[in-house]
Structures are given as C-alpha cells and as structure tokens.
ModelCIF file with pLDDT and N, C-alpha, C, O atoms, coordinates in Angstrom:
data_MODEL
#
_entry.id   MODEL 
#
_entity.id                         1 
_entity.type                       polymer 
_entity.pdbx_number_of_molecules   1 
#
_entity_poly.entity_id                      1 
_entity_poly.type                           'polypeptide(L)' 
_entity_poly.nstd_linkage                   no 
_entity_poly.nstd_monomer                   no 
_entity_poly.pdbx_seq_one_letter_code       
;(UNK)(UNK)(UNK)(UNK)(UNK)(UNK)(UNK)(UNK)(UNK)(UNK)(UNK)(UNK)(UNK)(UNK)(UNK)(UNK)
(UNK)(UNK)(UNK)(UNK)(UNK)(UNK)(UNK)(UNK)(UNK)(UNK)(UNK)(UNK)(UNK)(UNK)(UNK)(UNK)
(UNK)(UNK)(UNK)(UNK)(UNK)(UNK)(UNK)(UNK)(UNK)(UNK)(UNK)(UNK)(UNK)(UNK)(UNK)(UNK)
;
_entity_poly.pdbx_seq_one_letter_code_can   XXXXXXXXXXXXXXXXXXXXXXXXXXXXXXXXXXXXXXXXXXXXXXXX 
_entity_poly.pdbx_strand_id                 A 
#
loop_
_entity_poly_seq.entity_id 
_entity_poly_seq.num 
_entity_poly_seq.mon_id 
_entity_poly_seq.hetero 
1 1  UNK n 
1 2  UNK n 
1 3  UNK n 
1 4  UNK n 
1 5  UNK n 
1 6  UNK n 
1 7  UNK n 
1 8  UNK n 
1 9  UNK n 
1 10 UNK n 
1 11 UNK n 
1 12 UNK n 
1 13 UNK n 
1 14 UNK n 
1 15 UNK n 
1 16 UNK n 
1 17 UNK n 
1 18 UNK n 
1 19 UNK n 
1 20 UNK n 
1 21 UNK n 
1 22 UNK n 
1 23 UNK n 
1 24 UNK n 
1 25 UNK n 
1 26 UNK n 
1 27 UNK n 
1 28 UNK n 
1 29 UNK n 
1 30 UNK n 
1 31 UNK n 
1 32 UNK n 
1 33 UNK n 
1 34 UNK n 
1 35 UNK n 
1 36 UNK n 
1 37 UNK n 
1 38 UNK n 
1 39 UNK n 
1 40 UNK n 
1 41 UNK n 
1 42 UNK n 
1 43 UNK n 
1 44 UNK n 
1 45 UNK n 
1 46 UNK n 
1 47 UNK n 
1 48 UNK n 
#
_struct_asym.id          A 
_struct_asym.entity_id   1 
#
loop_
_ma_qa_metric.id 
_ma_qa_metric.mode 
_ma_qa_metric.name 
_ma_qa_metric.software_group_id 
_ma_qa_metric.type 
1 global pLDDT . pLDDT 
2 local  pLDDT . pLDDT 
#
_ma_qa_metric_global.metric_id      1 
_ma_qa_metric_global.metric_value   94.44 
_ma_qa_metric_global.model_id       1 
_ma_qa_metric_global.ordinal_id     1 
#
loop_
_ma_qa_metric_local.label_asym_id 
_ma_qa_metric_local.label_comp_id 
_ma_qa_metric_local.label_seq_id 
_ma_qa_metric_local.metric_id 
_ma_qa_metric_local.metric_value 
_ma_qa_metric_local.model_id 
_ma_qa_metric_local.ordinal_id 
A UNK 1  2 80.00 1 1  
A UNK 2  2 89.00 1 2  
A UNK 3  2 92.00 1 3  
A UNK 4  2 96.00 1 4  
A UNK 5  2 95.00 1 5  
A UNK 6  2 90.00 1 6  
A UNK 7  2 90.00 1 7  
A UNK 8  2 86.00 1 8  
A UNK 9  2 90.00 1 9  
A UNK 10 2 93.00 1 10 
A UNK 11 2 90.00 1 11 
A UNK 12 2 90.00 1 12 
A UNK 13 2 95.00 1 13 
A UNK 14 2 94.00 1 14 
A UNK 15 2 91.00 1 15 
A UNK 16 2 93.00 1 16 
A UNK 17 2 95.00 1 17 
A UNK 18 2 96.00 1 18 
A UNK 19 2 97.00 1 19 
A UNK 20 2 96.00 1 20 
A UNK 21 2 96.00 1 21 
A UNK 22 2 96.00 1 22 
A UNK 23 2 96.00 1 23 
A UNK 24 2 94.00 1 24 
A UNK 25 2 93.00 1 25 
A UNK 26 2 96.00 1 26 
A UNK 27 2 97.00 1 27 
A UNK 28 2 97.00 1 28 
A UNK 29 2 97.00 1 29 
A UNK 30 2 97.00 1 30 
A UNK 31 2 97.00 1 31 
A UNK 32 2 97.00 1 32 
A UNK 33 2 97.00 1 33 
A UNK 34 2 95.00 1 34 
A UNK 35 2 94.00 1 35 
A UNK 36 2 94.00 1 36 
A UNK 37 2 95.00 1 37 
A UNK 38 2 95.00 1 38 
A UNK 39 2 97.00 1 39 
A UNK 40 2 97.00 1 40 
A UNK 41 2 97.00 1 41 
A UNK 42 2 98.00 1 42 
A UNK 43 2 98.00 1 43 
A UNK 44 2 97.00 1 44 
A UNK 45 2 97.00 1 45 
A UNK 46 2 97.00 1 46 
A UNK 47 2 97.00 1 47 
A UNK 48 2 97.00 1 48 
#
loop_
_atom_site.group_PDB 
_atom_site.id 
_atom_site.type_symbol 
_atom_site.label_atom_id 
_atom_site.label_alt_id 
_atom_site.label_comp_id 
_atom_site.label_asym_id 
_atom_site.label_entity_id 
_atom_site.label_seq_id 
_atom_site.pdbx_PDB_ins_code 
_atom_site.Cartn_x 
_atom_site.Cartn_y 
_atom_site.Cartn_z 
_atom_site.occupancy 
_atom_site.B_iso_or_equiv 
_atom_site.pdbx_formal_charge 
_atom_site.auth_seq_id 
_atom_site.auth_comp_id 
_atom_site.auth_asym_id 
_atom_site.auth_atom_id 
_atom_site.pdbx_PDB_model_num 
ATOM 1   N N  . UNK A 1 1  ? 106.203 124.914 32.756 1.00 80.00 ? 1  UNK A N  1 
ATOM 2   C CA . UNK A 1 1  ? 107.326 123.975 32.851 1.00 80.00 ? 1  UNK A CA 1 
ATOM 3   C C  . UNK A 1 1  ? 107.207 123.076 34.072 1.00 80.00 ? 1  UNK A C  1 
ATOM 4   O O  . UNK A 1 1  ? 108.272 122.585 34.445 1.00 80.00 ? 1  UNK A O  1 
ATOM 5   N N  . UNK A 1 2  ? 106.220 122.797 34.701 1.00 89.00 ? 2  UNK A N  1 
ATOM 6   C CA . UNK A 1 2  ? 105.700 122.421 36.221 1.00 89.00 ? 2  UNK A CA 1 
ATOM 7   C C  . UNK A 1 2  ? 105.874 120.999 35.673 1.00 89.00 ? 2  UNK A C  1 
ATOM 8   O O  . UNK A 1 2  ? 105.218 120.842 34.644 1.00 89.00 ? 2  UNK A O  1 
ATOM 9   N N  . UNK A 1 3  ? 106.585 119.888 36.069 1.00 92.00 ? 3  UNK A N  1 
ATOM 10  C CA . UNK A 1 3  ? 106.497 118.620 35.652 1.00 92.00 ? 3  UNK A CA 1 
ATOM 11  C C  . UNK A 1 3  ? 106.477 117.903 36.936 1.00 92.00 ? 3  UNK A C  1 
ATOM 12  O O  . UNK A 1 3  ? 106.160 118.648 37.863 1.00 92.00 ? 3  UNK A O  1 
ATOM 13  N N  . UNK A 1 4  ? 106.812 116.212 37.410 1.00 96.00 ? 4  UNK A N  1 
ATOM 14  C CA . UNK A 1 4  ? 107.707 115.867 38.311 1.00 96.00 ? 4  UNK A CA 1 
ATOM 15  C C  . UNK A 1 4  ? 108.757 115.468 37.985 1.00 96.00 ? 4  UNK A C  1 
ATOM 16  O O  . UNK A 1 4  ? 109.276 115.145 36.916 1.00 96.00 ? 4  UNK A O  1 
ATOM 17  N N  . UNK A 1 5  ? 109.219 115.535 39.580 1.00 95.00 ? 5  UNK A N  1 
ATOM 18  C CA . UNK A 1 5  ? 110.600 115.152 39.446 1.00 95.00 ? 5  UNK A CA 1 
ATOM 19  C C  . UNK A 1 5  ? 111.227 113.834 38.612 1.00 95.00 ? 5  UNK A C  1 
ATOM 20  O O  . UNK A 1 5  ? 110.545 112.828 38.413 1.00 95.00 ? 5  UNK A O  1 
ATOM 21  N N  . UNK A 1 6  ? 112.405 113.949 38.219 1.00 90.00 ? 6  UNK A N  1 
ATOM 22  C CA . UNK A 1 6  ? 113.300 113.040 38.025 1.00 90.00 ? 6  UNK A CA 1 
ATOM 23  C C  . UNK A 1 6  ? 114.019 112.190 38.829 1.00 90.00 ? 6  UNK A C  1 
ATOM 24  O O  . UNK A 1 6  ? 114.420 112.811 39.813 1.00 90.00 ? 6  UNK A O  1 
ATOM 25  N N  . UNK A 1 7  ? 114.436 110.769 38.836 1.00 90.00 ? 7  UNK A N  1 
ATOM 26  C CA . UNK A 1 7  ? 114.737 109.975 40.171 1.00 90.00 ? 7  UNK A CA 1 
ATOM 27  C C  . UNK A 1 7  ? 116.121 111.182 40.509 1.00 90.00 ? 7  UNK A C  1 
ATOM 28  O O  . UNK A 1 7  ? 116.116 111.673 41.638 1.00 90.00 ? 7  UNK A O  1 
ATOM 29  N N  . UNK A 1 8  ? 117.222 111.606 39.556 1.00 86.00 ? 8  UNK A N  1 
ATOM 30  C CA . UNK A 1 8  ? 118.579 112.655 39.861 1.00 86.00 ? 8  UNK A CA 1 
ATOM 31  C C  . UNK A 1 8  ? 118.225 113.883 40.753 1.00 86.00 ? 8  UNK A C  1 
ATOM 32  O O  . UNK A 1 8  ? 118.971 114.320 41.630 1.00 86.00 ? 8  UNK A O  1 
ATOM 33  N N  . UNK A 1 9  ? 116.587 114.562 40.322 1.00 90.00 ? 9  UNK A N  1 
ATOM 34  C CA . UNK A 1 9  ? 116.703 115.547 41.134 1.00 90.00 ? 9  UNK A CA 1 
ATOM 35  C C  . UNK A 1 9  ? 115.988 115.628 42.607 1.00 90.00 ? 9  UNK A C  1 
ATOM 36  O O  . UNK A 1 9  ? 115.925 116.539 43.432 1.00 90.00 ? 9  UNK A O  1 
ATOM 37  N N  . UNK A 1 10 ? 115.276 113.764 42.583 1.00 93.00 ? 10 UNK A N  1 
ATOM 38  C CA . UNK A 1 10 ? 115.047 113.734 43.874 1.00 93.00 ? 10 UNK A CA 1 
ATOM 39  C C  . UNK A 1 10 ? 116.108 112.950 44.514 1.00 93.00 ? 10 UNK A C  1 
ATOM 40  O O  . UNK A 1 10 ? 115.784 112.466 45.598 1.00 93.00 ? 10 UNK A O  1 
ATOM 41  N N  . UNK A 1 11 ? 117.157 112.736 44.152 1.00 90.00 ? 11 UNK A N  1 
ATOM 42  C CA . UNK A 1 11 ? 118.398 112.037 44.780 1.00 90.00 ? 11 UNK A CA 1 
ATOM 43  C C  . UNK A 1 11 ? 119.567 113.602 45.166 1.00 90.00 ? 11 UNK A C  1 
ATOM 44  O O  . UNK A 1 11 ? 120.671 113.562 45.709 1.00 90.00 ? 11 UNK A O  1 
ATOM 45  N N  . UNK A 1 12 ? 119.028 114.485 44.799 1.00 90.00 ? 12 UNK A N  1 
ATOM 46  C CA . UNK A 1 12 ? 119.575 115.884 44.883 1.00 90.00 ? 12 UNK A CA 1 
ATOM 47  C C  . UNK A 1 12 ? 119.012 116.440 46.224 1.00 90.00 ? 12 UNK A C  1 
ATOM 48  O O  . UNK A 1 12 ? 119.616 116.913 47.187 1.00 90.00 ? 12 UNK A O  1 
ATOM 49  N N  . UNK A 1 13 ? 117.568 116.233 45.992 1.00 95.00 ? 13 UNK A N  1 
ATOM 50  C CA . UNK A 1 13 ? 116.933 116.762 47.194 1.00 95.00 ? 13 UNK A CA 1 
ATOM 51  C C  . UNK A 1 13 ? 117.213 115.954 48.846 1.00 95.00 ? 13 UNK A C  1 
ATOM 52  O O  . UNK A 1 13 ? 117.073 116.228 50.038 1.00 95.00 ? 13 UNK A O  1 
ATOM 53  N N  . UNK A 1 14 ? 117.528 115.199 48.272 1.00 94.00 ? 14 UNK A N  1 
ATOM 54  C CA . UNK A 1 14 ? 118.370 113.849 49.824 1.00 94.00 ? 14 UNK A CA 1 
ATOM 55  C C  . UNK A 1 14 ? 119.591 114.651 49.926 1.00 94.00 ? 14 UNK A C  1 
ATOM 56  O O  . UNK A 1 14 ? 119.811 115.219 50.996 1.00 94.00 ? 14 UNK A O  1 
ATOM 57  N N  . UNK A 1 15 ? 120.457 114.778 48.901 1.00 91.00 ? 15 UNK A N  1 
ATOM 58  C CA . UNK A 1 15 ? 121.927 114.845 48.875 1.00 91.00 ? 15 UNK A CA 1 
ATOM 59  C C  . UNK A 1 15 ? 122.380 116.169 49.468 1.00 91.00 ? 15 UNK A C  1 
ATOM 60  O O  . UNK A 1 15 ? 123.337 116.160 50.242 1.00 91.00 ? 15 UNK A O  1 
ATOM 61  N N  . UNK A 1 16 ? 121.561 117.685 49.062 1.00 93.00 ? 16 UNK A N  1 
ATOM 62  C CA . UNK A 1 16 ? 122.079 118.699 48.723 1.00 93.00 ? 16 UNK A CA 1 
ATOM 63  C C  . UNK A 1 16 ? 121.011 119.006 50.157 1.00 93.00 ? 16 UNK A C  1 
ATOM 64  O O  . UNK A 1 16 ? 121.171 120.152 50.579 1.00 93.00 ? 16 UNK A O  1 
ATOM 65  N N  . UNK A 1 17 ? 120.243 118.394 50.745 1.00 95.00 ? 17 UNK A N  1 
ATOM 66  C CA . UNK A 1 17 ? 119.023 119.764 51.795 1.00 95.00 ? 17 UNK A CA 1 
ATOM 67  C C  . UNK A 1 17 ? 119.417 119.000 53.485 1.00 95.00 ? 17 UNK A C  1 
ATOM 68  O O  . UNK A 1 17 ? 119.984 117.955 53.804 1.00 95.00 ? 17 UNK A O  1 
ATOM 69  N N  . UNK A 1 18 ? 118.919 119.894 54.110 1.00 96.00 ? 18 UNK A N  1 
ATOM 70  C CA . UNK A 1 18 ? 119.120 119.190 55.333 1.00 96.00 ? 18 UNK A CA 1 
ATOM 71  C C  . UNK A 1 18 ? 117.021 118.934 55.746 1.00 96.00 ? 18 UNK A C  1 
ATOM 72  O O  . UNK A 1 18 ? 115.996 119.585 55.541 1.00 96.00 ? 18 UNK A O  1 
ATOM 73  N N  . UNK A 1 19 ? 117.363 117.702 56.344 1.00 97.00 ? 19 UNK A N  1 
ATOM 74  C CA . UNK A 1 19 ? 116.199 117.098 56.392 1.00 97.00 ? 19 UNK A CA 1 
ATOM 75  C C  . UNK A 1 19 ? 115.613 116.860 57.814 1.00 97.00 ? 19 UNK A C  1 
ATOM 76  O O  . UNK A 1 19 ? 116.090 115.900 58.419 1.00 97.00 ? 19 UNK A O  1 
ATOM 77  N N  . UNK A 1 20 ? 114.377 117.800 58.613 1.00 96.00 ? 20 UNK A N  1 
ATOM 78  C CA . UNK A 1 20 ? 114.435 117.520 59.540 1.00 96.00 ? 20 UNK A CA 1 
ATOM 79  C C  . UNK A 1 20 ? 113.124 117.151 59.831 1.00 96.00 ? 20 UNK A C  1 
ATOM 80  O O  . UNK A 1 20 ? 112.228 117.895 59.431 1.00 96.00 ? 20 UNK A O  1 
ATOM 81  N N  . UNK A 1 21 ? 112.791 115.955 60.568 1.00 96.00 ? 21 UNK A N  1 
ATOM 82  C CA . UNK A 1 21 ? 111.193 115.567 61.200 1.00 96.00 ? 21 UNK A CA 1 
ATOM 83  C C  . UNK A 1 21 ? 110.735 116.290 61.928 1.00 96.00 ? 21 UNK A C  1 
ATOM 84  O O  . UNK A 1 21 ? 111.315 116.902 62.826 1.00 96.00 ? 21 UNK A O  1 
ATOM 85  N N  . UNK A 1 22 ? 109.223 116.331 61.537 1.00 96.00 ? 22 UNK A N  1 
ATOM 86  C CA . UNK A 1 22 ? 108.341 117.882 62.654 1.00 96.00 ? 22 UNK A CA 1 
ATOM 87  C C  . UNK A 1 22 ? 107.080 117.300 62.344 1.00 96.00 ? 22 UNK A C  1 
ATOM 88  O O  . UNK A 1 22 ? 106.744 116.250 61.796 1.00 96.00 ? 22 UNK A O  1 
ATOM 89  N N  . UNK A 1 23 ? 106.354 118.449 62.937 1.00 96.00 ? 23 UNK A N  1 
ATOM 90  C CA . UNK A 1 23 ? 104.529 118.158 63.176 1.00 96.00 ? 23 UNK A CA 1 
ATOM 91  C C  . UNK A 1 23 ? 104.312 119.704 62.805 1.00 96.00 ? 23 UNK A C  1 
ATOM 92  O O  . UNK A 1 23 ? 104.504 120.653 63.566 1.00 96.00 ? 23 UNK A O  1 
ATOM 93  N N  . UNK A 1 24 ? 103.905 119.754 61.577 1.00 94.00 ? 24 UNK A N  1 
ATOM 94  C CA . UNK A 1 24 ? 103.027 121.127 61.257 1.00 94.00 ? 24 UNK A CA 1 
ATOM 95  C C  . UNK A 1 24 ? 101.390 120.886 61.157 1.00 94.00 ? 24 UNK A C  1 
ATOM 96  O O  . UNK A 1 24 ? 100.689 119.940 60.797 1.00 94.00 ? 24 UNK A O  1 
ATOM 97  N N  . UNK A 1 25 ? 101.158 122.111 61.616 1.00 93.00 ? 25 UNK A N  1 
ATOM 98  C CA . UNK A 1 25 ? 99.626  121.743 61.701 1.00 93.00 ? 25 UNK A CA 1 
ATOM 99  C C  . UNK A 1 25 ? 98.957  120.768 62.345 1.00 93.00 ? 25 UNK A C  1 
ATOM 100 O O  . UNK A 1 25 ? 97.757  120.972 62.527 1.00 93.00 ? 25 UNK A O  1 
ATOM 101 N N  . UNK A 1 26 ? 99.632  119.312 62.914 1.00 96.00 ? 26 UNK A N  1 
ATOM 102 C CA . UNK A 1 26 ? 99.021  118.034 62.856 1.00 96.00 ? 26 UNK A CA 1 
ATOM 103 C C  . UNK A 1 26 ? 99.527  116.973 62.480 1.00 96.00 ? 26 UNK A C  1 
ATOM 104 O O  . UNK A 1 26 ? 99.533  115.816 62.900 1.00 96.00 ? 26 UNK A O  1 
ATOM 105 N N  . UNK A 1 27 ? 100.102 117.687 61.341 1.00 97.00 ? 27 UNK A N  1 
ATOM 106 C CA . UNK A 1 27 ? 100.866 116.662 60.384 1.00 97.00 ? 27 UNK A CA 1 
ATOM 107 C C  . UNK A 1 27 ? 102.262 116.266 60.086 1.00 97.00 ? 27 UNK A C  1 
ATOM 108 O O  . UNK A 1 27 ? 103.121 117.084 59.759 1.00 97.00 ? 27 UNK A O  1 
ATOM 109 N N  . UNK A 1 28 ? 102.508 114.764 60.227 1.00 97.00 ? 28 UNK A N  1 
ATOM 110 C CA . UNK A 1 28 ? 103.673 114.776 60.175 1.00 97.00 ? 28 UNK A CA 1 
ATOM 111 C C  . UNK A 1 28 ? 104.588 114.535 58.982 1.00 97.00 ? 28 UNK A C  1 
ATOM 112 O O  . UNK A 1 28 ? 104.278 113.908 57.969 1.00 97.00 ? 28 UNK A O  1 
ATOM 113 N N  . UNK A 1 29 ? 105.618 115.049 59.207 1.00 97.00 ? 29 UNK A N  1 
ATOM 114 C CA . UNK A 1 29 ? 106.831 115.258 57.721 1.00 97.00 ? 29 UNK A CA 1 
ATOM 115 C C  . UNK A 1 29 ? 108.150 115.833 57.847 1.00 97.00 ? 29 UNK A C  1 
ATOM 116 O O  . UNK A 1 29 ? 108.776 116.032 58.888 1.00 97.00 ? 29 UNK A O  1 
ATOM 117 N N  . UNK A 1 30 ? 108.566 116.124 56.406 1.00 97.00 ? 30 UNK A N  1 
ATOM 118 C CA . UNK A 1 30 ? 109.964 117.042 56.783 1.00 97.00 ? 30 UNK A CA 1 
ATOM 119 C C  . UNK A 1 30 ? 110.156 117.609 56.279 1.00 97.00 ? 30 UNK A C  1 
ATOM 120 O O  . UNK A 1 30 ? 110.177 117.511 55.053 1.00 97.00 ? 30 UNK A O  1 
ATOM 121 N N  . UNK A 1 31 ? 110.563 119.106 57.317 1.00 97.00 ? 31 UNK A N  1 
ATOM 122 C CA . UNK A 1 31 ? 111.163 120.225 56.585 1.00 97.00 ? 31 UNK A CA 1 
ATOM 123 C C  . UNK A 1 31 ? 112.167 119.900 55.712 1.00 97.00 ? 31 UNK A C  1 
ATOM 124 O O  . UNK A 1 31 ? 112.832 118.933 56.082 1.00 97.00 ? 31 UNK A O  1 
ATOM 125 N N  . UNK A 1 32 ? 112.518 120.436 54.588 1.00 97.00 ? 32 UNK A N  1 
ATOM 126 C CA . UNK A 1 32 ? 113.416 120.195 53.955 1.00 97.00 ? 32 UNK A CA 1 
ATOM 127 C C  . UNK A 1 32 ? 114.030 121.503 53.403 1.00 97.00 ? 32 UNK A C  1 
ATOM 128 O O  . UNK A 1 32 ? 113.511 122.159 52.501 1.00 97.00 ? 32 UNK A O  1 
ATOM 129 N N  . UNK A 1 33 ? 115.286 121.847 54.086 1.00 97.00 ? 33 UNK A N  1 
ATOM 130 C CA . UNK A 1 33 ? 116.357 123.426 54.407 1.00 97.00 ? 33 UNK A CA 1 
ATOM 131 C C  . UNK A 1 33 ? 116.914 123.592 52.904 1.00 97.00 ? 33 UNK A C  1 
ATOM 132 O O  . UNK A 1 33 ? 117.829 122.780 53.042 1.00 97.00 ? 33 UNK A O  1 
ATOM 133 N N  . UNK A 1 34 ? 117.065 124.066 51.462 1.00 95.00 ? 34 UNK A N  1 
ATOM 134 C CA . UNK A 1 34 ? 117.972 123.844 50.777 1.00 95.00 ? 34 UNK A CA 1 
ATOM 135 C C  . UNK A 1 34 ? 119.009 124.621 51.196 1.00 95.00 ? 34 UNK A C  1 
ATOM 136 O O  . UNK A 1 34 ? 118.930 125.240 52.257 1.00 95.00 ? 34 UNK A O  1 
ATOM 137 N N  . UNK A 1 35 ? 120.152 124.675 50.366 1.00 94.00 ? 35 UNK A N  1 
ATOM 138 C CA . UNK A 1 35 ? 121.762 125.461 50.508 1.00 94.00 ? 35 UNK A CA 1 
ATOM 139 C C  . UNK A 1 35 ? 120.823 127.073 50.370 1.00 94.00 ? 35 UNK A C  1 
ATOM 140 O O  . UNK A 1 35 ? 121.254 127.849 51.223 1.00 94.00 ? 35 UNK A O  1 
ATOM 141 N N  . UNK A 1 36 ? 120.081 127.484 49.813 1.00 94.00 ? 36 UNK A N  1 
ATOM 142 C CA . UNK A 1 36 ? 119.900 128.328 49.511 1.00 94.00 ? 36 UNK A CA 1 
ATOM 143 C C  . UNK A 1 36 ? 119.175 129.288 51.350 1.00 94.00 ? 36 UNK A C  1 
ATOM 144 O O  . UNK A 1 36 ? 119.224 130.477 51.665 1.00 94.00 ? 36 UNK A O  1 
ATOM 145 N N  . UNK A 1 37 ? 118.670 128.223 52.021 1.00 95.00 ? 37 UNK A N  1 
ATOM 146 C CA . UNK A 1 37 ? 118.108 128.919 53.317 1.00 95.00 ? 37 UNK A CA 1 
ATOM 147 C C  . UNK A 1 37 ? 116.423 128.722 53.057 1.00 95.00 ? 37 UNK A C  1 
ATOM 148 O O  . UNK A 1 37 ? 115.558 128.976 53.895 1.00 95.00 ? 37 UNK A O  1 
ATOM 149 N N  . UNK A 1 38 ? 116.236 128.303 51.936 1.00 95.00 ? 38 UNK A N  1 
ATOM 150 C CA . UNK A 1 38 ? 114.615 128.126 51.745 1.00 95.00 ? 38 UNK A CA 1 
ATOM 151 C C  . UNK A 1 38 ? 114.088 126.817 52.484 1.00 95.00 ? 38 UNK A C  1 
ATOM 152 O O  . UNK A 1 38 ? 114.943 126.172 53.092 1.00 95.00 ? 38 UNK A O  1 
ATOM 153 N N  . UNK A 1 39 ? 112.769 126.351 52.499 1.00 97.00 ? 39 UNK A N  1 
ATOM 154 C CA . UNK A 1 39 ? 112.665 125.720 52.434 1.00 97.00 ? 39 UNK A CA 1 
ATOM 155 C C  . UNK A 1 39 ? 110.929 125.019 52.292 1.00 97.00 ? 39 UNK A C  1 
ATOM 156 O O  . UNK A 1 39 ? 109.941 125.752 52.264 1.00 97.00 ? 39 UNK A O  1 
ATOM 157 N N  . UNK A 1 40 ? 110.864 123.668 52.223 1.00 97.00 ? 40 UNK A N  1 
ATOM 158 C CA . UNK A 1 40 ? 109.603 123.251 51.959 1.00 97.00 ? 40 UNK A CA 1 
ATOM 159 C C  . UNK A 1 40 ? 108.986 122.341 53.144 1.00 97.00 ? 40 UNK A C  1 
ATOM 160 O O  . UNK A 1 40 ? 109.543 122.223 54.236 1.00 97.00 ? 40 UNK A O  1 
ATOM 161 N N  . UNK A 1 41 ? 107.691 121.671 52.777 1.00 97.00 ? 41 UNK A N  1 
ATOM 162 C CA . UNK A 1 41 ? 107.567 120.890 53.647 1.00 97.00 ? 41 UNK A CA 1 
ATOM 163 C C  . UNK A 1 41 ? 106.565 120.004 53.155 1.00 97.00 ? 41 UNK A C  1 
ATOM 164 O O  . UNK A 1 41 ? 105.486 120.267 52.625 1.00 97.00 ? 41 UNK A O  1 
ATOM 165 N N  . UNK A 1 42 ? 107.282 118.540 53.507 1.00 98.00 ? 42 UNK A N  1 
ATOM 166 C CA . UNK A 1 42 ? 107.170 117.338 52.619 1.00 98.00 ? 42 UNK A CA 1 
ATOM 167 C C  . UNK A 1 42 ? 105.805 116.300 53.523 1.00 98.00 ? 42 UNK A C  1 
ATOM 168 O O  . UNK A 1 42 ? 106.409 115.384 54.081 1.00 98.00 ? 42 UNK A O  1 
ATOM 169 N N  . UNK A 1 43 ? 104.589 116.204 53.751 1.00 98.00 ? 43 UNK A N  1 
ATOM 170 C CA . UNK A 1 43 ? 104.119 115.390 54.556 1.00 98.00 ? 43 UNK A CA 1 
ATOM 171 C C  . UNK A 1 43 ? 104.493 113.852 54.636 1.00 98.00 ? 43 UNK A C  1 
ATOM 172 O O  . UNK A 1 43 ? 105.200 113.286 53.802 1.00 98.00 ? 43 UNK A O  1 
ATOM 173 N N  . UNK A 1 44 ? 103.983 113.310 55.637 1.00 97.00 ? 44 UNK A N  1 
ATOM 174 C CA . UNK A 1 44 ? 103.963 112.007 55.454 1.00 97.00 ? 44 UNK A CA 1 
ATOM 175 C C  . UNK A 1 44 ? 102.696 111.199 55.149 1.00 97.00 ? 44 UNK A C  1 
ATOM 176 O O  . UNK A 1 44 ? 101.981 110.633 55.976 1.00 97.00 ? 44 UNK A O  1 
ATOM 177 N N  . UNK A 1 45 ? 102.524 111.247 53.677 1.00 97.00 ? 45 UNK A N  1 
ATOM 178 C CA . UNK A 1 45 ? 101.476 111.380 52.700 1.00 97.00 ? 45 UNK A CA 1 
ATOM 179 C C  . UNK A 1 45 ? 100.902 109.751 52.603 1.00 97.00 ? 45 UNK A C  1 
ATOM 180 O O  . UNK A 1 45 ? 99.739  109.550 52.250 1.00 97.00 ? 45 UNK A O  1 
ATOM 181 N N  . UNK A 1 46 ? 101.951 108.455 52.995 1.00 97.00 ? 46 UNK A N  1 
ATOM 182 C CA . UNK A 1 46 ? 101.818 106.922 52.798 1.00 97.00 ? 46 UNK A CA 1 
ATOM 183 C C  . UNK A 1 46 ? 101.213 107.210 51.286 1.00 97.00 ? 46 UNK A C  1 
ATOM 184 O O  . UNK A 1 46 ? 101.293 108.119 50.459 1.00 97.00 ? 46 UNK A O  1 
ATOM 185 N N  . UNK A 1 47 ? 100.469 105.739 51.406 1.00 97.00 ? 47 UNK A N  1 
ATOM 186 C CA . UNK A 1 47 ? 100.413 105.458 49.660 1.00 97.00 ? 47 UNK A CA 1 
ATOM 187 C C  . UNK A 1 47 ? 99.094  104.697 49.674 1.00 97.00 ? 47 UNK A C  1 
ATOM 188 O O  . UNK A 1 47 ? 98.603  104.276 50.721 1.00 97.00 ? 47 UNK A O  1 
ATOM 189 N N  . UNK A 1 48 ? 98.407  104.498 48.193 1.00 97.00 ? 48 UNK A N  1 
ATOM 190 C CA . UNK A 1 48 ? 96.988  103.375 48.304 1.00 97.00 ? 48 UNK A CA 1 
ATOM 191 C C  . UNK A 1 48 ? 97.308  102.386 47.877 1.00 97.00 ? 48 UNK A C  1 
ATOM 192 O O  . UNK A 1 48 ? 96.515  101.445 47.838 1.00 97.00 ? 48 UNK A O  1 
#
C-alpha cells in the first residue's frame, strides 16, 4: 500500500506535526514530531 502522498496529507503533515530545523549527520532538514511523539526526518533534498 506504499504510495505518495496526497497534496491533504501533506498539508496534514504542516498542520498536525511540530517542525523543527537541525543538522543530522551533515545534513540539513526537519525533524518532524507527530501528535503521536514519533517522528521522522525530512532532508533538505533541493530539486534538478
């Protein structure tokens, strides 16, 4: 069921997480906290 997102459930992921800038590894991005206490981490990937 692995798809991508939908524009609603990435307007969820803005709405519903707390979003904070960091340097993991090197790299920069954002943690992203959900309600739940989990969380991920989003690089700052730019584009071609």
């Amino acid at each position: 069921t692995w798809r991508m997102p939908t524009k609603a459930e990435c307007a969820e992921l803005l709405d519903k997480c707390t979003w904070t800038w960091s340097n993991r590894s090197g790299v920069n991005g954002y943690i992203v906290t959900g309600p739940s206490g989990n969380t991920i981490f989003l690089p700052a990937s730019g584009q071609r």
